[in-house]
PDB file of N, CA and C in Angstrom:
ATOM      1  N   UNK A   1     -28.520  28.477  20.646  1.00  0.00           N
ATOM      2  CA  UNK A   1     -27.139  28.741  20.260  1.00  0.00           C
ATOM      3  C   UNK A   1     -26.974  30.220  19.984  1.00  0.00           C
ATOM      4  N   UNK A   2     -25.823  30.642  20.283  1.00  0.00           N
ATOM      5  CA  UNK A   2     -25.430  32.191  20.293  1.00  0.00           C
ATOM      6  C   UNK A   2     -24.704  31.922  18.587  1.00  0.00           C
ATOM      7  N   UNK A   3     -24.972  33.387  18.227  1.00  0.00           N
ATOM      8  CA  UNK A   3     -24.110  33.757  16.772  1.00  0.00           C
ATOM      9  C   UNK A   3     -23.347  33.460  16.438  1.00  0.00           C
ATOM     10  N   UNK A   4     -22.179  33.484  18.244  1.00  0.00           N
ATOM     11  CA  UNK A   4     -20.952  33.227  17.617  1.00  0.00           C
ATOM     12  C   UNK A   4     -20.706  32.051  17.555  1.00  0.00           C
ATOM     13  N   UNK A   5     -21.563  30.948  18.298  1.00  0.00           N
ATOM     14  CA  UNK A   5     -21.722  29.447  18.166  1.00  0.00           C
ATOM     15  C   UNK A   5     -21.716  29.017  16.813  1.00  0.00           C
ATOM     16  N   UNK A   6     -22.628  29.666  16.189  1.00  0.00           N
ATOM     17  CA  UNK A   6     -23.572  29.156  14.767  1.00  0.00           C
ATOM     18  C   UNK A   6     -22.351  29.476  13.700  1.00  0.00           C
ATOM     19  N   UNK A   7     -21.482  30.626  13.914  1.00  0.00           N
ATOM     20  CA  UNK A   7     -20.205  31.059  13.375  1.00  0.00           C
ATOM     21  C   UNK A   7     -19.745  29.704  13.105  1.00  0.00           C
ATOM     22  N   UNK A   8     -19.144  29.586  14.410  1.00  0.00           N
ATOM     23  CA  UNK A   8     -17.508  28.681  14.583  1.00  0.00           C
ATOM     24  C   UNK A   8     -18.265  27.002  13.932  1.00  0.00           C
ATOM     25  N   UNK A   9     -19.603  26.836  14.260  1.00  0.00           N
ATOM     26  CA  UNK A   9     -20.113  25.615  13.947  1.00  0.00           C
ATOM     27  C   UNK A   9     -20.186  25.704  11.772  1.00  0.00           C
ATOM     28  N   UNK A  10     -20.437  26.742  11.812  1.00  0.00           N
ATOM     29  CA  UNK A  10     -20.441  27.108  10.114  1.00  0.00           C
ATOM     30  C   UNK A  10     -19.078  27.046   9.854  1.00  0.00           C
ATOM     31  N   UNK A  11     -17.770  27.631  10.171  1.00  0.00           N
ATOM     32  CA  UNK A  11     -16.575  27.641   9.713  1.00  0.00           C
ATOM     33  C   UNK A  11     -16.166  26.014   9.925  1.00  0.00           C
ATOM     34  N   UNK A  12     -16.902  25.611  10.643  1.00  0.00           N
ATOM     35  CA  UNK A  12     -16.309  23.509  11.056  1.00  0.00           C
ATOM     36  C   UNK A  12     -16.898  22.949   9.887  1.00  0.00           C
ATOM     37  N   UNK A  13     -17.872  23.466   9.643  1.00  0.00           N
ATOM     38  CA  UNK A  13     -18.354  22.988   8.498  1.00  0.00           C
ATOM     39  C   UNK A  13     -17.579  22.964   6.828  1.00  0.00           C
ATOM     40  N   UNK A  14     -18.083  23.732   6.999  1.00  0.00           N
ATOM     41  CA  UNK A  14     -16.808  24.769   5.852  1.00  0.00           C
ATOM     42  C   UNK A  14     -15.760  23.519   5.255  1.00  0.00           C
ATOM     43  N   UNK A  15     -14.868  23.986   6.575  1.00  0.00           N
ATOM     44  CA  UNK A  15     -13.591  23.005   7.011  1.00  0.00           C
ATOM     45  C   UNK A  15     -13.645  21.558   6.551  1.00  0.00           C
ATOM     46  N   UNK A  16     -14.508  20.992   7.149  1.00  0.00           N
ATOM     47  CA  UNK A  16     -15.069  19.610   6.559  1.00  0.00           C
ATOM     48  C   UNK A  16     -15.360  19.356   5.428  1.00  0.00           C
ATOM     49  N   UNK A  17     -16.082  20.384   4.766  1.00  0.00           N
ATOM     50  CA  UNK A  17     -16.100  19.960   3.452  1.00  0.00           C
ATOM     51  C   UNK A  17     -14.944  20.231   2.227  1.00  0.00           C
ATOM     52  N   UNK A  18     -14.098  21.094   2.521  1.00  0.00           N
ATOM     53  CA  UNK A  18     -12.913  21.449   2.176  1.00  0.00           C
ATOM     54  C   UNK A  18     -11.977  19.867   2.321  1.00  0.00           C
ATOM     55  N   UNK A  19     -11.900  19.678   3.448  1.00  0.00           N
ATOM     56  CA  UNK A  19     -11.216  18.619   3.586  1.00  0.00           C
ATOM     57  C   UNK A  19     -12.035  17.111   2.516  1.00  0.00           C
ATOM     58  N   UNK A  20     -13.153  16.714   2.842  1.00  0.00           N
ATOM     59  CA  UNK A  20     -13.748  16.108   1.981  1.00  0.00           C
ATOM     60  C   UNK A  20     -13.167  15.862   0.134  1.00  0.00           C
ATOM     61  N   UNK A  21     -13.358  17.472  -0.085  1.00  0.00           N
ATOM     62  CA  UNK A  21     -13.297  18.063  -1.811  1.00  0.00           C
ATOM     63  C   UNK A  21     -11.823  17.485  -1.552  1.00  0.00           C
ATOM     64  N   UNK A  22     -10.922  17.899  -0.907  1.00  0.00           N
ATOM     65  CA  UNK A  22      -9.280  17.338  -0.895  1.00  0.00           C
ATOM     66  C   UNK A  22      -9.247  15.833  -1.257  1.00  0.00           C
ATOM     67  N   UNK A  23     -10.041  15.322  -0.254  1.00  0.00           N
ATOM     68  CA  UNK A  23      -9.663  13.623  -0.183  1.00  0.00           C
ATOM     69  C   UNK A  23     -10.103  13.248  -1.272  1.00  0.00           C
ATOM     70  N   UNK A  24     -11.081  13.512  -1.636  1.00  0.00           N
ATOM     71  CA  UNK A  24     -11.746  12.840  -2.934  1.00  0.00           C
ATOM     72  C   UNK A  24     -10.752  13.712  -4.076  1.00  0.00           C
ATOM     73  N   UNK A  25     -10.567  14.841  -4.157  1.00  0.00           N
ATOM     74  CA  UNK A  25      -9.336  14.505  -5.529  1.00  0.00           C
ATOM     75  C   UNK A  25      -7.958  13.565  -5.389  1.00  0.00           C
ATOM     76  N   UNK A  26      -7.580  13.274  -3.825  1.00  0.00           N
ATOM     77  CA  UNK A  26      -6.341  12.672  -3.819  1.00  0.00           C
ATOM     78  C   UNK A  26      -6.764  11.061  -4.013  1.00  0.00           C
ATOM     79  N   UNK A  27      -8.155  11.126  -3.832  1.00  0.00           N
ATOM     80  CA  UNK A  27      -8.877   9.607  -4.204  1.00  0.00           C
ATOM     81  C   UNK A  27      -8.590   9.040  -6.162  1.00  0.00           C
ATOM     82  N   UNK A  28      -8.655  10.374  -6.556  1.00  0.00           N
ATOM     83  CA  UNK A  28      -9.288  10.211  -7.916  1.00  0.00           C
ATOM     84  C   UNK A  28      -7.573   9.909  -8.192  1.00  0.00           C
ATOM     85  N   UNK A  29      -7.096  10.987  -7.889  1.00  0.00           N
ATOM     86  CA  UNK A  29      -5.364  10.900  -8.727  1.00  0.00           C
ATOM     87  C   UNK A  29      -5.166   9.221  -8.117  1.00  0.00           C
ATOM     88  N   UNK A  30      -5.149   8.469  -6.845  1.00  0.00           N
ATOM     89  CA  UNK A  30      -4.577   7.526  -6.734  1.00  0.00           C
ATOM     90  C   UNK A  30      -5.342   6.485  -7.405  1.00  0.00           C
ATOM     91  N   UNK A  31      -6.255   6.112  -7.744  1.00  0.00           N
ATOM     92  CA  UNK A  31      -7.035   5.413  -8.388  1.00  0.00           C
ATOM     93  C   UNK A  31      -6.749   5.464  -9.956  1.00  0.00           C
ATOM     94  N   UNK A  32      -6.741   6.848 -10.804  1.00  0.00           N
ATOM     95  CA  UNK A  32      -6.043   6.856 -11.997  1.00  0.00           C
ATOM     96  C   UNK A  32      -4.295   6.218 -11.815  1.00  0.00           C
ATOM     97  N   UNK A  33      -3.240   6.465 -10.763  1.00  0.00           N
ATOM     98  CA  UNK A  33      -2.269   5.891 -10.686  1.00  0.00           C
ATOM     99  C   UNK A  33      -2.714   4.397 -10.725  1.00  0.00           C
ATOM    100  N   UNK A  34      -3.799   3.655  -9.888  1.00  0.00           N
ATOM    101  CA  UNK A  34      -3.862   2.212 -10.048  1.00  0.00           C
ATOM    102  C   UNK A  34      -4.030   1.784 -11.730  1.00  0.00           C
ATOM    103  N   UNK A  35      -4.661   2.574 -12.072  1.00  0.00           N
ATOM    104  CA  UNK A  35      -5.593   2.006 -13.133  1.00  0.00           C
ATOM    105  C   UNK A  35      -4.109   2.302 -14.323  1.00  0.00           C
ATOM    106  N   UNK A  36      -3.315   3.655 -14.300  1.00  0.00           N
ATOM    107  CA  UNK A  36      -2.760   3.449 -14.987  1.00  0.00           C
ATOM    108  C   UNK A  36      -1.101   2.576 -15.239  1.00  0.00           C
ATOM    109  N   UNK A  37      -0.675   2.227 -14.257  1.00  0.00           N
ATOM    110  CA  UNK A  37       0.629   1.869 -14.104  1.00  0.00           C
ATOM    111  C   UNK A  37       0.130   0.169 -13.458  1.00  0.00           C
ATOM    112  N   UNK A  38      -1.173   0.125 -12.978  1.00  0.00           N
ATOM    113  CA  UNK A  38      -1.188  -1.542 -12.440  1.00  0.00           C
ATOM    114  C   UNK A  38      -2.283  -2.442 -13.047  1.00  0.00           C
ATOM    115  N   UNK A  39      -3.064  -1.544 -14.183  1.00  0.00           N
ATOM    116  CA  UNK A  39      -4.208  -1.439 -14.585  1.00  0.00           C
ATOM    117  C   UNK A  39      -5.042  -2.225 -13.640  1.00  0.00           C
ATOM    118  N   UNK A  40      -5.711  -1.820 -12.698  1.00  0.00           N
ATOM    119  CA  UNK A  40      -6.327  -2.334 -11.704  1.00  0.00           C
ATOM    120  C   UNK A  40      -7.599  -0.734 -11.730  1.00  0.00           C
ATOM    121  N   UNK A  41      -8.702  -1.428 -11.832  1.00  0.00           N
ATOM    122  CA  UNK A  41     -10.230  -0.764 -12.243  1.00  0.00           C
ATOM    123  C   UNK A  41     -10.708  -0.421 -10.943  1.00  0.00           C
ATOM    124  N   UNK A  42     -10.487  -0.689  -9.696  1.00  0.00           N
ATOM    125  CA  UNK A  42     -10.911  -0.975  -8.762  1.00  0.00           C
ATOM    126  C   UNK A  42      -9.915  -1.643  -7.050  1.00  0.00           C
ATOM    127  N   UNK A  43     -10.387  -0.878  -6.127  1.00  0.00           N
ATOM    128  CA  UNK A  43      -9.822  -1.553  -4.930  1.00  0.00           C
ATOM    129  C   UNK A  43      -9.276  -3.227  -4.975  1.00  0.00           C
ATOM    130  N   UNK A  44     -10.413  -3.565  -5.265  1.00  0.00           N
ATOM    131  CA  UNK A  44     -10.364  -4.855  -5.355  1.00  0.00           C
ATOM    132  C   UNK A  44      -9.037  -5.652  -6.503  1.00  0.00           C
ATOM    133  N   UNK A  45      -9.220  -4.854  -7.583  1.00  0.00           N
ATOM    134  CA  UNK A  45      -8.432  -5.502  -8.496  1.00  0.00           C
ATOM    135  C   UNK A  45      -6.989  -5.276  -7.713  1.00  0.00           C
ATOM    136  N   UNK A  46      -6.903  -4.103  -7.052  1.00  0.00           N
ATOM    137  CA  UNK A  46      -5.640  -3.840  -6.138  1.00  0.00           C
ATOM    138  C   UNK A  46      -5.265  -4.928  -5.713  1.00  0.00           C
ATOM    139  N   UNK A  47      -6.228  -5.364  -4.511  1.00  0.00           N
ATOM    140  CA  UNK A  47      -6.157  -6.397  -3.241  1.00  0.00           C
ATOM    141  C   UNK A  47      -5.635  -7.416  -4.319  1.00  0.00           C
ATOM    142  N   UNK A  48      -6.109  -8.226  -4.994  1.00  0.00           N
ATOM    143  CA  UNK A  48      -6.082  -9.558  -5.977  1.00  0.00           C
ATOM    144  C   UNK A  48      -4.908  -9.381  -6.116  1.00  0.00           C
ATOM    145  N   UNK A  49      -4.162  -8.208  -7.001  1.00  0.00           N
ATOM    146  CA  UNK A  49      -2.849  -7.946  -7.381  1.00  0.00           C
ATOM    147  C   UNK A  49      -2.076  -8.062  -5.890  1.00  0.00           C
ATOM    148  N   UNK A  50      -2.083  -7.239  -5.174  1.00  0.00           N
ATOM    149  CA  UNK A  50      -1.505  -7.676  -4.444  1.00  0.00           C
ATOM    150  C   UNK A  50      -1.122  -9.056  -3.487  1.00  0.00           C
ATOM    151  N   UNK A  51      -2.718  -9.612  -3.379  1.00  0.00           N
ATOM    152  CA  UNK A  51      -2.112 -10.913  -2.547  1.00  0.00           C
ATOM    153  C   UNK A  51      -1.289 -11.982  -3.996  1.00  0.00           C
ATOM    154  N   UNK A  52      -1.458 -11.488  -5.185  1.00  0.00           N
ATOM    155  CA  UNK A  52      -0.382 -12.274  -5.975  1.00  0.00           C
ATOM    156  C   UNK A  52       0.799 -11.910  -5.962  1.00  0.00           C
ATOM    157  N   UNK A  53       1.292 -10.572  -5.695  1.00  0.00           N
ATOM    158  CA  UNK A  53       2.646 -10.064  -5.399  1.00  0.00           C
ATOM    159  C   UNK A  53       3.129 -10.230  -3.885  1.00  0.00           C
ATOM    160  N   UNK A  54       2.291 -10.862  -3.041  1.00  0.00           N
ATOM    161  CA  UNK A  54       2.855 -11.321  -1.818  1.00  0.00           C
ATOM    162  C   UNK A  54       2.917 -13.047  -1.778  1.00  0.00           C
ATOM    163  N   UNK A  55       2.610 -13.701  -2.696  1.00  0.00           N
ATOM    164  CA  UNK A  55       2.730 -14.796  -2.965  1.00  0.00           C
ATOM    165  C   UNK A  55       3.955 -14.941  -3.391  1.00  0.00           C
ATOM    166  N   UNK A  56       4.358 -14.281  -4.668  1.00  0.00           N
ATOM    167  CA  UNK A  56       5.631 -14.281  -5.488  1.00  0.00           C
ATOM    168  C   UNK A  56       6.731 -14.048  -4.391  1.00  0.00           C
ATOM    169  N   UNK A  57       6.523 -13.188  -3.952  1.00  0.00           N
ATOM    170  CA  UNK A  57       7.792 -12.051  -2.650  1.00  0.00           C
ATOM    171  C   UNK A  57       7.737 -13.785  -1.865  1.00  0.00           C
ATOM    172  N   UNK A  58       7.080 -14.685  -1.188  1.00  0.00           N
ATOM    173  CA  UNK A  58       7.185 -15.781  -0.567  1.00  0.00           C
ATOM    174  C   UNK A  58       7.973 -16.619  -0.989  1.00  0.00           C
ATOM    175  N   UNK A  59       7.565 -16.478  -2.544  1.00  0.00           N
ATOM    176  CA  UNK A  59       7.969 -17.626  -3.216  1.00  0.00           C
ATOM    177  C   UNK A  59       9.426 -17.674  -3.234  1.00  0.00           C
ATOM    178  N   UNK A  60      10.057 -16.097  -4.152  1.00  0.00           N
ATOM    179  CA  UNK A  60      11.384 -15.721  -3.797  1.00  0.00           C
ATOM    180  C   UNK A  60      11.992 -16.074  -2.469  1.00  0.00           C
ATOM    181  N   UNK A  61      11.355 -15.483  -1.731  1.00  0.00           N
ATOM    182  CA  UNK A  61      11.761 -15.922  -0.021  1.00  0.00           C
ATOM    183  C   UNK A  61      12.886 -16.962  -0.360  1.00  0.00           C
ATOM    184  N   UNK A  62      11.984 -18.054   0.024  1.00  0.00           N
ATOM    185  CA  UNK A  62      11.958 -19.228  -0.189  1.00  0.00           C
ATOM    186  C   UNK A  62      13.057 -19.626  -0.642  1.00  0.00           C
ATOM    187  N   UNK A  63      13.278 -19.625  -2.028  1.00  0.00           N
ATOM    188  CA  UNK A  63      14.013 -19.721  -2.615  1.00  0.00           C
ATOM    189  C   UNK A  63      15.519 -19.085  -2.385  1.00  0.00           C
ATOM    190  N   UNK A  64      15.537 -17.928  -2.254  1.00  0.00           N
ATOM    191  CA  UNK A  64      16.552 -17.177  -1.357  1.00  0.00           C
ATOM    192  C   UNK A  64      16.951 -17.913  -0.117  1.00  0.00           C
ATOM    193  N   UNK A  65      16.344 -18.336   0.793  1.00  0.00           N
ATOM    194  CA  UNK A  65      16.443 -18.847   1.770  1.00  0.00           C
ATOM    195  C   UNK A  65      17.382 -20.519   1.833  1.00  0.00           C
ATOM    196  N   UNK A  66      17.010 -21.013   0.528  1.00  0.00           N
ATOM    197  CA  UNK A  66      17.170 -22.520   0.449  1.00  0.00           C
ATOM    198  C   UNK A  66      18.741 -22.234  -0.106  1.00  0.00           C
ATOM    199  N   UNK A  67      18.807 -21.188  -0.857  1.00  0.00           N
ATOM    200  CA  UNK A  67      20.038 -21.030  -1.563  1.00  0.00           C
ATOM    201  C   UNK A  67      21.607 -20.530  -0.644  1.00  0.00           C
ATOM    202  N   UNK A  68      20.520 -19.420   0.407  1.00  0.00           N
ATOM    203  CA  UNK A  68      21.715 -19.111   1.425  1.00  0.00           C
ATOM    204  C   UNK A  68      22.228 -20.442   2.266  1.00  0.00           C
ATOM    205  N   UNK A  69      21.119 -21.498   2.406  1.00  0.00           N
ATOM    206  CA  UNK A  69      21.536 -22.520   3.231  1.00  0.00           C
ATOM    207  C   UNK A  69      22.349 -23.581   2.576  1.00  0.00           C
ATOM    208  N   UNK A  70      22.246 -23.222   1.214  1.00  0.00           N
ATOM    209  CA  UNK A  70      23.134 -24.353   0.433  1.00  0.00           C
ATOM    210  C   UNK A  70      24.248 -24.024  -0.035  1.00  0.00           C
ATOM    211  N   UNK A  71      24.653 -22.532   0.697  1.00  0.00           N
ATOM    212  CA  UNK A  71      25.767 -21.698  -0.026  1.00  0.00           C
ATOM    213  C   UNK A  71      26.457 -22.047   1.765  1.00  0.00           C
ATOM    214  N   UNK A  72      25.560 -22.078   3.015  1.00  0.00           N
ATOM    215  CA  UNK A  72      26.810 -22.387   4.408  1.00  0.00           C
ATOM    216  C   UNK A  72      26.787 -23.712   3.815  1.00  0.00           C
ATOM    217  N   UNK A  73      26.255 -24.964   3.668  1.00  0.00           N
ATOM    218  CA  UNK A  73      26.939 -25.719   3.838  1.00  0.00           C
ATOM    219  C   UNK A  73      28.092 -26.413   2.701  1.00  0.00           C
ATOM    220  N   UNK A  74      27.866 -25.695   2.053  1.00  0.00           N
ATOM    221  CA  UNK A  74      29.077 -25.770   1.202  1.00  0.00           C
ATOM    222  C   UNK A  74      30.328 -24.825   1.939  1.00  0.00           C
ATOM    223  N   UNK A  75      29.907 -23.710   2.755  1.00  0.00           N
ATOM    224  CA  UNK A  75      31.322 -23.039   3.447  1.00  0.00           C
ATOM    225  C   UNK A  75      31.500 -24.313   4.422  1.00  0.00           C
ATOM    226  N   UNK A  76      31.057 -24.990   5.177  1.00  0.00           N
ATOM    227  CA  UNK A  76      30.779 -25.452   6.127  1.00  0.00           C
ATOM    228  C   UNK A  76      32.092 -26.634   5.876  1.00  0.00           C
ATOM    229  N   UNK A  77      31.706 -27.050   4.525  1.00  0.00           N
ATOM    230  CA  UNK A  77      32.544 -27.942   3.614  1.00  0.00           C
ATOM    231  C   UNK A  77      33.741 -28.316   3.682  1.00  0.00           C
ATOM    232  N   UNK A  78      34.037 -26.704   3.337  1.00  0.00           N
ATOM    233  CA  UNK A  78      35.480 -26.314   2.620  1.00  0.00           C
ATOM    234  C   UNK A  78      36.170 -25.932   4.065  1.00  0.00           C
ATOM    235  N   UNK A  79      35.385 -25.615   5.335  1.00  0.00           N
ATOM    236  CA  UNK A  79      36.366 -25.170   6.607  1.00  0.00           C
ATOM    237  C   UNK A  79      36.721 -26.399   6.851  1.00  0.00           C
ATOM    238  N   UNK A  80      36.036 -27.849   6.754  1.00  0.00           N
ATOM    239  CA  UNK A  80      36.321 -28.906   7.911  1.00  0.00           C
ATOM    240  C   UNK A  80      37.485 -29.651   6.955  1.00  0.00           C
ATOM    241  N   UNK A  81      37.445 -29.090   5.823  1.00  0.00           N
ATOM    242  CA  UNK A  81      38.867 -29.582   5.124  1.00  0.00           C
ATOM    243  C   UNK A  81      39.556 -29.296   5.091  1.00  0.00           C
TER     244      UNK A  81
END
């Protein structure tokens, strides 16, 4: 390898680890956001929380859903009269 190889391969480097030091503080701040606003310790406690907040969001669905259909046929009702 030429100098200026060993250069540009040292500045990639560099680069990489720069980027690295970045991710891992934007790791740390989002992880203190879990821990403090969802108290969740961990990825995992995330995931858990979440597939219970996509349960609930279903559940609502649902419910939303049964209510819009019981709100036409009550319009449904009042037109054929």
């Amino acid at each position: 390898m030429t100098e200026q190889e060993l250069l540009k391969l040292k500045n990639e480097i560099d680069d990489a680890k720069s980027s690295v030091s970045e991710l891992k503080g934007q790791m740390t701040v989002l992880m203190k956001q879990l821990k403090d606003e969802y108290k969740c310790n961990s990825i995992e406690d995330a995931e858990v929380l979440l597939t219970k907040w996509e349960k609930e969001v279903t559940k609502i669905q649902q419910q939303i859903d049964k209510g819009i259909e019981e709100l036409e046929e009550k319009y449904k009702e009042h037109e054929e009269e």
